[in-house]
Protein backbone atom coordinates (compact mmCIF):
# COMPACT_ATOMS: atom_id res chain seq x y z
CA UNK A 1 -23.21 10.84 -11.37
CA UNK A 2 -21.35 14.13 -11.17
CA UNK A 3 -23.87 17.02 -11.22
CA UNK A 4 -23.04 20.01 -13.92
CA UNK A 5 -22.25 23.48 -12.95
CA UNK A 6 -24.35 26.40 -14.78
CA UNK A 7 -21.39 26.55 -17.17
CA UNK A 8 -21.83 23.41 -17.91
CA UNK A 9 -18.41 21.73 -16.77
CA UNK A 10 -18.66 18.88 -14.09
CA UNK A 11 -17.73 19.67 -10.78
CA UNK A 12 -14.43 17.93 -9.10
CA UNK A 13 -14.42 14.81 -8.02
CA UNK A 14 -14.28 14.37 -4.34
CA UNK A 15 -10.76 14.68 -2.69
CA UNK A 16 -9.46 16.03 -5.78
CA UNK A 17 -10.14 19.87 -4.94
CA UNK A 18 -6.97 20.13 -2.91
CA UNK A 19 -4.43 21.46 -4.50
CA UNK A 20 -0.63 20.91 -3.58
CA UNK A 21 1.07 23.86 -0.96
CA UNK A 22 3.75 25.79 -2.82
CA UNK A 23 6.75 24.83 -2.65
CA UNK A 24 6.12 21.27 -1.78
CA UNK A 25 6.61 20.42 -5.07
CA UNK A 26 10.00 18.03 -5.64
CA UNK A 27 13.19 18.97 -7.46
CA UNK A 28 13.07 18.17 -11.03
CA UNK A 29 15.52 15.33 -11.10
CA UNK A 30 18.95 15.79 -12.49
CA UNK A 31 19.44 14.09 -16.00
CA UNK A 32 22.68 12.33 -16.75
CA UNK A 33 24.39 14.96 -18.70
CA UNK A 34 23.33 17.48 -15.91
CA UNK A 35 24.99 15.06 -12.84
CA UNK A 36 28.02 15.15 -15.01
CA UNK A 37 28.74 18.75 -15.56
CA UNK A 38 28.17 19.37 -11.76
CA UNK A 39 30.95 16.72 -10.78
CA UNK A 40 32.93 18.17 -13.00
CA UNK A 41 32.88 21.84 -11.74
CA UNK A 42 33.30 20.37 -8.19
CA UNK A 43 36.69 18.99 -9.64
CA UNK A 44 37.62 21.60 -10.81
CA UNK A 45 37.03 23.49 -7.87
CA UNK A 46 38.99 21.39 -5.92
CA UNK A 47 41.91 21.35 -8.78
CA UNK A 48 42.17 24.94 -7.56
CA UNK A 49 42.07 24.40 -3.81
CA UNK A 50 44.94 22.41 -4.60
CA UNK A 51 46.80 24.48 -6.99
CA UNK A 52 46.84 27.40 -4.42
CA UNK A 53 47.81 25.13 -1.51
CA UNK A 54 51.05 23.95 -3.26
CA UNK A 55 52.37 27.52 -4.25
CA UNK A 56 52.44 27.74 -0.18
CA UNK A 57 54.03 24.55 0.61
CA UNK A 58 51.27 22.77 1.58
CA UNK A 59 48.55 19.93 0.26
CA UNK A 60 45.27 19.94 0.59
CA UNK A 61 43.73 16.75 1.16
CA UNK A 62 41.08 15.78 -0.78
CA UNK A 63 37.61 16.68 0.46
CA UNK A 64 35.00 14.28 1.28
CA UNK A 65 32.47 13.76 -1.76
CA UNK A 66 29.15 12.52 -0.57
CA UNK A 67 27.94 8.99 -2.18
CA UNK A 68 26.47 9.93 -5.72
CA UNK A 69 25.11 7.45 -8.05
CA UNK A 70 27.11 7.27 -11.21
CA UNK A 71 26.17 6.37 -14.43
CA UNK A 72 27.88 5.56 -18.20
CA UNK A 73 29.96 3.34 -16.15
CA UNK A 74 32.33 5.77 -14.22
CA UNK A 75 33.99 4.51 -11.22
CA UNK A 76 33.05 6.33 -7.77
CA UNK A 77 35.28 9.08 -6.27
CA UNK A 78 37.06 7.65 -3.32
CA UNK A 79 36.46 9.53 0.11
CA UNK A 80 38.86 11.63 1.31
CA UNK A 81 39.87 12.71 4.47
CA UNK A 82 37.94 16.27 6.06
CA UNK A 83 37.76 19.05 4.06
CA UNK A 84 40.32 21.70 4.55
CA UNK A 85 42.84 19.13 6.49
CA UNK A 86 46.45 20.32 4.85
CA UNK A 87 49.81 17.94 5.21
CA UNK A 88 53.37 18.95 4.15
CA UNK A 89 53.83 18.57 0.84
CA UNK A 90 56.42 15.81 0.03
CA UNK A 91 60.05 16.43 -0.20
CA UNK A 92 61.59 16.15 -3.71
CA UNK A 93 64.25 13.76 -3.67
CA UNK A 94 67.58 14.22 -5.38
CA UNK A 95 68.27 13.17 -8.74
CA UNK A 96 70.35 10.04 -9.28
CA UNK A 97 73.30 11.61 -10.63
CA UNK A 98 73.79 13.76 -7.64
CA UNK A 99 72.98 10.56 -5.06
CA UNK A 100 75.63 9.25 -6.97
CA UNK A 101 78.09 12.24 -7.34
CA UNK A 102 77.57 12.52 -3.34
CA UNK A 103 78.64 9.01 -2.60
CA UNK A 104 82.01 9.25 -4.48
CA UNK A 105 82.95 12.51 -3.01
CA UNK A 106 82.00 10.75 0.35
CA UNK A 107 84.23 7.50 -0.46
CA UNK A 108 87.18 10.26 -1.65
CA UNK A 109 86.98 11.91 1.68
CA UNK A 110 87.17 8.81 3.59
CA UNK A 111 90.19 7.32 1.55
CA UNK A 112 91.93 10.74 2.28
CA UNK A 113 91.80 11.05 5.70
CA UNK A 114 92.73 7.52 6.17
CA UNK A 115 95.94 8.00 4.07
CA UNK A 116 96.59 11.48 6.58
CA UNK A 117 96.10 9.08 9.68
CA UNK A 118 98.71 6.67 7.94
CA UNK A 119 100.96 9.23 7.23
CA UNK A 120 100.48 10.60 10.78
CA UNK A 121 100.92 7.60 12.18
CA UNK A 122 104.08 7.03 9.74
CA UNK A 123 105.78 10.27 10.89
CA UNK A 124 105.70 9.76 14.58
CA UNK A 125 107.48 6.17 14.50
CA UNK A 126 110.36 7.68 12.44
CA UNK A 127 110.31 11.14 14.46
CA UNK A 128 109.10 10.23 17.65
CA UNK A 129 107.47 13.31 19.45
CA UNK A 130 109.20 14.57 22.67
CA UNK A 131 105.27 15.80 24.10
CA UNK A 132 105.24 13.01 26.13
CA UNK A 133 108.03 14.07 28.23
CA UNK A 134 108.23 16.25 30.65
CA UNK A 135 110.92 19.19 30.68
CA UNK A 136 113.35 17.96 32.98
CA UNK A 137 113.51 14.53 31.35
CA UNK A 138 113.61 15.97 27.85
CA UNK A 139 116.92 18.15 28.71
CA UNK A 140 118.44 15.45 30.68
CA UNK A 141 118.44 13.42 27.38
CA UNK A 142 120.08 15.82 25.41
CA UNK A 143 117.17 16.86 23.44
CA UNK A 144 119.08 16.11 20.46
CA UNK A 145 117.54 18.62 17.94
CA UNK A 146 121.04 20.15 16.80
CA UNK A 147 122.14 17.28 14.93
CA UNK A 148 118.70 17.46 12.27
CA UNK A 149 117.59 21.00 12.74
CA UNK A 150 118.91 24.72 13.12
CA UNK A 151 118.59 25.32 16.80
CA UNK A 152 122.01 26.54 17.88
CA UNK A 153 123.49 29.27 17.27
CA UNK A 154 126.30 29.68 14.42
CA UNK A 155 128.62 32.12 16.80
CA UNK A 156 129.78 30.99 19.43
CA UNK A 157 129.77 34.33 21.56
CA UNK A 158 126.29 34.65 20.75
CA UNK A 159 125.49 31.19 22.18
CA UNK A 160 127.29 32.55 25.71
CA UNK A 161 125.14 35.41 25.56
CA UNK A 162 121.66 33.74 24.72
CA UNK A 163 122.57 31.88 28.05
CA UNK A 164 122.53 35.35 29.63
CA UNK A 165 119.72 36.60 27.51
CA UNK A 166 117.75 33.56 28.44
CA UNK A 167 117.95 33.70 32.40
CA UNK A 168 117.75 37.17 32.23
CA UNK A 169 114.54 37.91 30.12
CA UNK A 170 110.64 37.04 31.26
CA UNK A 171 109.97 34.14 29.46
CA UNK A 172 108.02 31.01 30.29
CA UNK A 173 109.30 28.88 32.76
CA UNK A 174 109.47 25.68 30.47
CA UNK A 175 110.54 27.50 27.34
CA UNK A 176 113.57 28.85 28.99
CA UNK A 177 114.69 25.65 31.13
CA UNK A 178 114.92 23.97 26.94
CA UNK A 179 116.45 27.20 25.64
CA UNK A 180 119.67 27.52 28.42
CA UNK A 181 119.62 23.40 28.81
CA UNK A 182 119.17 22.10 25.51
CA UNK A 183 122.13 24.65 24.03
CA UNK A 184 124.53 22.18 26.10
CA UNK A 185 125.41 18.44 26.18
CA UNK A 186 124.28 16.05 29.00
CA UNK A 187 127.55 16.41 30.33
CA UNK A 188 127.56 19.94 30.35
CA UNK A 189 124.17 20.34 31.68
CA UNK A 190 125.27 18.44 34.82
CA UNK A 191 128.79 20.27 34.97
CA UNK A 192 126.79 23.52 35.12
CA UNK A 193 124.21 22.67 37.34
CA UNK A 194 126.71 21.33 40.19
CA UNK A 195 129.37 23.97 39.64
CA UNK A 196 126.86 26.89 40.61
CA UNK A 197 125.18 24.21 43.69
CA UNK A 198 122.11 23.10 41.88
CA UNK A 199 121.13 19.33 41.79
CA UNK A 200 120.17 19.66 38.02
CA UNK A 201 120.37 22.17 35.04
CA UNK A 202 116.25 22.22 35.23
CA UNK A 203 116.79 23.10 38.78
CA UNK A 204 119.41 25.79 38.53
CA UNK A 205 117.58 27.60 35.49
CA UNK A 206 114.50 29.05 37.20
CA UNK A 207 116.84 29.72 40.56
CA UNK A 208 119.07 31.76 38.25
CA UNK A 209 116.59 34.30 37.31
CA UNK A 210 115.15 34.36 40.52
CA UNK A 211 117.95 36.29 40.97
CA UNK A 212 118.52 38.70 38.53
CA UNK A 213 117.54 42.35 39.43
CA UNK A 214 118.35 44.47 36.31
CA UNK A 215 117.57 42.62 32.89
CA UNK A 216 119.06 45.27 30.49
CA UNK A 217 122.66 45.16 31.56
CA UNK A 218 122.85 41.62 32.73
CA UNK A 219 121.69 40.65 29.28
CA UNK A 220 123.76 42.53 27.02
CA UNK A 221 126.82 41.97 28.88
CA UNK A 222 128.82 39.15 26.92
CA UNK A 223 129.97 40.26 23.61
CA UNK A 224 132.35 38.84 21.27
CA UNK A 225 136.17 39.80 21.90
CA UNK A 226 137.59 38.64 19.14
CA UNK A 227 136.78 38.09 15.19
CA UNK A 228 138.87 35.18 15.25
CA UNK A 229 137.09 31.98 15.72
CA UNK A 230 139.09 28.88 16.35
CA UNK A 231 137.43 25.91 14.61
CA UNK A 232 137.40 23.36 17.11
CA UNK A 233 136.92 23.97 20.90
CA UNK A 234 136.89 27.56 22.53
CA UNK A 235 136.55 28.97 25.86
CA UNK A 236 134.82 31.78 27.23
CA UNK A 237 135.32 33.52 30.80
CA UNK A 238 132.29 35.27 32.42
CA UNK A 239 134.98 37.06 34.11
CA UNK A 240 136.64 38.97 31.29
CA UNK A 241 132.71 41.34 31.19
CA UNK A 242 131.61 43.05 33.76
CA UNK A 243 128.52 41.58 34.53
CA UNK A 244 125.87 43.39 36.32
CA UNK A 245 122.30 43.09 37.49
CA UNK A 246 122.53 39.44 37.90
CA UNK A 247 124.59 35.79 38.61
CA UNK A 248 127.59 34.85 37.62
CA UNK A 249 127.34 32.23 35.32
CA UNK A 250 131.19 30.95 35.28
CA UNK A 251 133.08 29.11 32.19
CA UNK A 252 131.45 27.50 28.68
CA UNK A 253 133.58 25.43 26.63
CA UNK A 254 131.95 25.31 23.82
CA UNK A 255 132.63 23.11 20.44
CA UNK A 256 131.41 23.57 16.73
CA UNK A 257 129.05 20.64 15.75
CA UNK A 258 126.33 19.90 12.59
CA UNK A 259 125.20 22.93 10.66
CA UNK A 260 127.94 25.16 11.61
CA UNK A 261 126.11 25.72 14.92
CA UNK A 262 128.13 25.92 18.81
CA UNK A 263 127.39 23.28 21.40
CA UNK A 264 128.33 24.07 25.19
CA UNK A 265 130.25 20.91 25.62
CA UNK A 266 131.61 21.94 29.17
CA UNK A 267 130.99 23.88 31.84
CA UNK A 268 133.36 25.46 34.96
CA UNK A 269 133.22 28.41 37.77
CA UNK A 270 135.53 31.41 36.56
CA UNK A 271 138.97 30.95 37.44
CA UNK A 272 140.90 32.79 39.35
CA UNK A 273 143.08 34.99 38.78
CA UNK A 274 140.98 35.35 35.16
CA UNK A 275 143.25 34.70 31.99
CA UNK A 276 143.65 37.70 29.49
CA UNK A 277 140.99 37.91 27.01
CA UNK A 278 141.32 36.54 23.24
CA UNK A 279 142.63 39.94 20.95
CA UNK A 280 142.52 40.51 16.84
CA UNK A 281 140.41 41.37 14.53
């Protein structure tokens, strides 16, 4: 039986006079409506996180949620990988259309450049290319150019002095062998090569200019000597100018062919004694 205090309450019972430390009290527990406003400021939380990662180009991963219990039958937030882990953000692809619009221009580009190779290819079996030659061959044939194209010239004192000219002036050694050889015929090429002692007109060109020692004169030597132009074959002497600074180049017999132009057809040294010049106007 409990005895009384003198204000007449009962004193404790044993073991219950010990009261409970402060703070070890427990956390009042959470009721539903409380759990589910927390979860959802932690989403929205992270809906920021997010927001501000893909203004910068980048994704945050979703952060690991710890296990929660859920109730009112929600389904549990899968875990994520670690916090803070960012990954590229996806490249957008292109829209349909322009897949589309990209794959005919492709199929365009394609069908023209086969056409060009056709062409190409077209071209050089009706005009076969002379590239493949080399100088000495190409001349030897004849080149051939005159009777298609404008390559000779239409006077047929100029096309004695281009020969001049031609030796005479600095050009490259290739360019001028086809500019002296290819203004004559086969047969001309080999009449002037063996009538000033060289074995071939490719040959004699670059040992020709070898020799010359004063360009100015030695190329403006030849001019015309007459205004009247027979329209067949004509003749012209080195020997009627006084040439200077260089060779002797000897006789061209040259003939009018396609275009108006003047072919060398023939080739011989300067005779001796030298026939009068052509006169008239």
């Amino acid at each position: 039986m409990a005895e009384q205090r003198d204000d007449g309450k009962p004193d404790n019972e044993p073991g219950t006079d010990i009261e409970p430390k402060a703070g070890g009290r427990p956390a009042p527990r959470l009721d539903e409506e409380q759990l589910r406003q927390f979860q959802q400021f932690q989403q929205f939380q992270d809906y920021l996180k997010f927001t501000e990662a893909q203004q910068q180009g980048l994704v945050p991963q979703q952060p690991t949620q710890p296990m929660t219990q859920h109730y009112g039958g929600q389904p549990p937030v899968p875990p994520g990988p670690p916090h803070g882990e960012l990954v590229k953000a996806p490249r957008p692809r292109a829209p349909r259309w322009l897949r589309r619009l990209g794959g005919k221009l492709l199929a365009w580009v394609i069908v023209i450049l086969l056409i060009c190779i056709g062409a190409t290819i077209a071209y050089r079996q009706i005009f076969p290319s002379d590239a493949g030659e080399d100088t000495a061959t190409f001349v030897q044939g004849g080149g051939g150019k005159h009777r298609t194209n404008q390559v000779l010239s239409t006077n047929p004192w100029e096309a004695v002095r281009a020969i001049y000219d031609t030796i005479g002036k600095p050009y490259p050694p290739a360019t001028r062998v086809e500019k002296v050889c290819l203004s004559m015929s086969e047969q001309a090429q080999a009449q002037f090569a063996r009538d000033l002692g060289y074995p071939d007109c490719a040959t004699a060109v670059p040992a020709l200019n070898a020799k010359v020692t004063d360009i100015t004169p030695y190329i403006y030597a030849v001019r015309p000597m007459s205004s009247v132009v027979p329209r067949q074959n004509l003749t012209i002497h080195s020997c009627w100018y006084t040439i200077r600074g260089g060779p002797l180049l000897g006789s061209f017999t040259l003939q009018e062919v396609e275009m108006g132009q003047w072919l060398i057809t023939g080739h011989a040294n300067s005779p001796d004694p030298c026939p009068a010049p052509p006169t008239g106007n």
